[in-house]
Protein backbone atom coordinates (compact mmCIF):
# COMPACT_ATOMS: atom_id res chain seq x y z
CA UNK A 1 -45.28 -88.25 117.43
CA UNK A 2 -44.85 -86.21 114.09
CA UNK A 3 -43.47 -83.02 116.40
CA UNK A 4 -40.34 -85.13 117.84
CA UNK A 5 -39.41 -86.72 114.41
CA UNK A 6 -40.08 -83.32 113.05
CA UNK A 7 -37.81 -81.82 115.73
CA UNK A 8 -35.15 -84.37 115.62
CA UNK A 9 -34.77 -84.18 111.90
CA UNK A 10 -34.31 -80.22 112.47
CA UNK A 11 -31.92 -80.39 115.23
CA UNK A 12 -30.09 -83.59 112.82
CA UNK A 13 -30.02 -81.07 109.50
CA UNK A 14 -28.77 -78.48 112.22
CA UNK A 15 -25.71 -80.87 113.00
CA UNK A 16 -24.83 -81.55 109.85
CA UNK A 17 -24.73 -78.13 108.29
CA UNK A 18 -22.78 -77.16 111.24
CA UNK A 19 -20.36 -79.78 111.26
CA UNK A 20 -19.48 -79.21 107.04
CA UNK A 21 -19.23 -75.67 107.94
CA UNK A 22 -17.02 -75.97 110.51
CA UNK A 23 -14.59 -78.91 108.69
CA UNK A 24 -14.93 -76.57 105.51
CA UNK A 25 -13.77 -73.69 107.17
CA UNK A 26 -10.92 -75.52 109.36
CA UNK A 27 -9.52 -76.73 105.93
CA UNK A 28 -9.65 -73.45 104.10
CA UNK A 29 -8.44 -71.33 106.94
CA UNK A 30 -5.43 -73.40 108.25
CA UNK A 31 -3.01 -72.58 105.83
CA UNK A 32 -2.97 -68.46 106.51
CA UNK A 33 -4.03 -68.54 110.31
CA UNK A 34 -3.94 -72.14 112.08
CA UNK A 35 -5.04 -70.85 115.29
CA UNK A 36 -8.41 -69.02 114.05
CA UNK A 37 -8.50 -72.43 111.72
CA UNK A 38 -8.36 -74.25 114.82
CA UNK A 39 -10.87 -71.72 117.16
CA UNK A 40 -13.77 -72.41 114.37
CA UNK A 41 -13.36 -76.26 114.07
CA UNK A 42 -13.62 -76.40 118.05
CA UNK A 43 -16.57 -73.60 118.21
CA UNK A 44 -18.37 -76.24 115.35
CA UNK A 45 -17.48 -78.90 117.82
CA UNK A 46 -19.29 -77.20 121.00
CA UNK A 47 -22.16 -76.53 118.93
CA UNK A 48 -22.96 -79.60 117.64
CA UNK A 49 -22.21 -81.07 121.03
CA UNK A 50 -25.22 -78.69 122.21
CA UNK A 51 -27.53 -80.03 119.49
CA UNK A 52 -26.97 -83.91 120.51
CA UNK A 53 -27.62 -82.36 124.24
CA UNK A 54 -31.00 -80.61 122.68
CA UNK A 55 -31.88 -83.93 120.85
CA UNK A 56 -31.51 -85.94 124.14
CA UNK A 57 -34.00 -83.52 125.38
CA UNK A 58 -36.28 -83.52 122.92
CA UNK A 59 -36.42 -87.14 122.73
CA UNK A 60 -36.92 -87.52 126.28
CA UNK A 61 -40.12 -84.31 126.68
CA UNK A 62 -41.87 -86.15 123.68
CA UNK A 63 -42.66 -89.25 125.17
């Protein structure tokens, strides 16, 4: 039981990081090059949607 909350707090810290990174460098970016701005919010996005994929995983071998 400790390994999946250990895991899913991981893969949640994961998420986070990678979502703030990804808004933070959407914001900062956007006003020079809008399209890279807009390439590293949606690469954020596809990651994080990976991690939620992991975590569904994860919850689902640890039983």
């Amino acid at each position: 039981m400790k390994k999946r909350t250990l895991m899913q707090r991981i893969i949640f810290i994961l998420m986070a990081l990678i979502v703030a990174a990804a808004s933070i460098s959407y914001f900062i970016l956007e006003p020079r090059k809008p399209w890279l701005a807009f390439y590293v919010a949606c690469c954020g996005g596809v990651l994080a949607a990976n991690l939620i994929i992991a975590l569904i995983f994860v919850r689902k071998n640890f039983k």
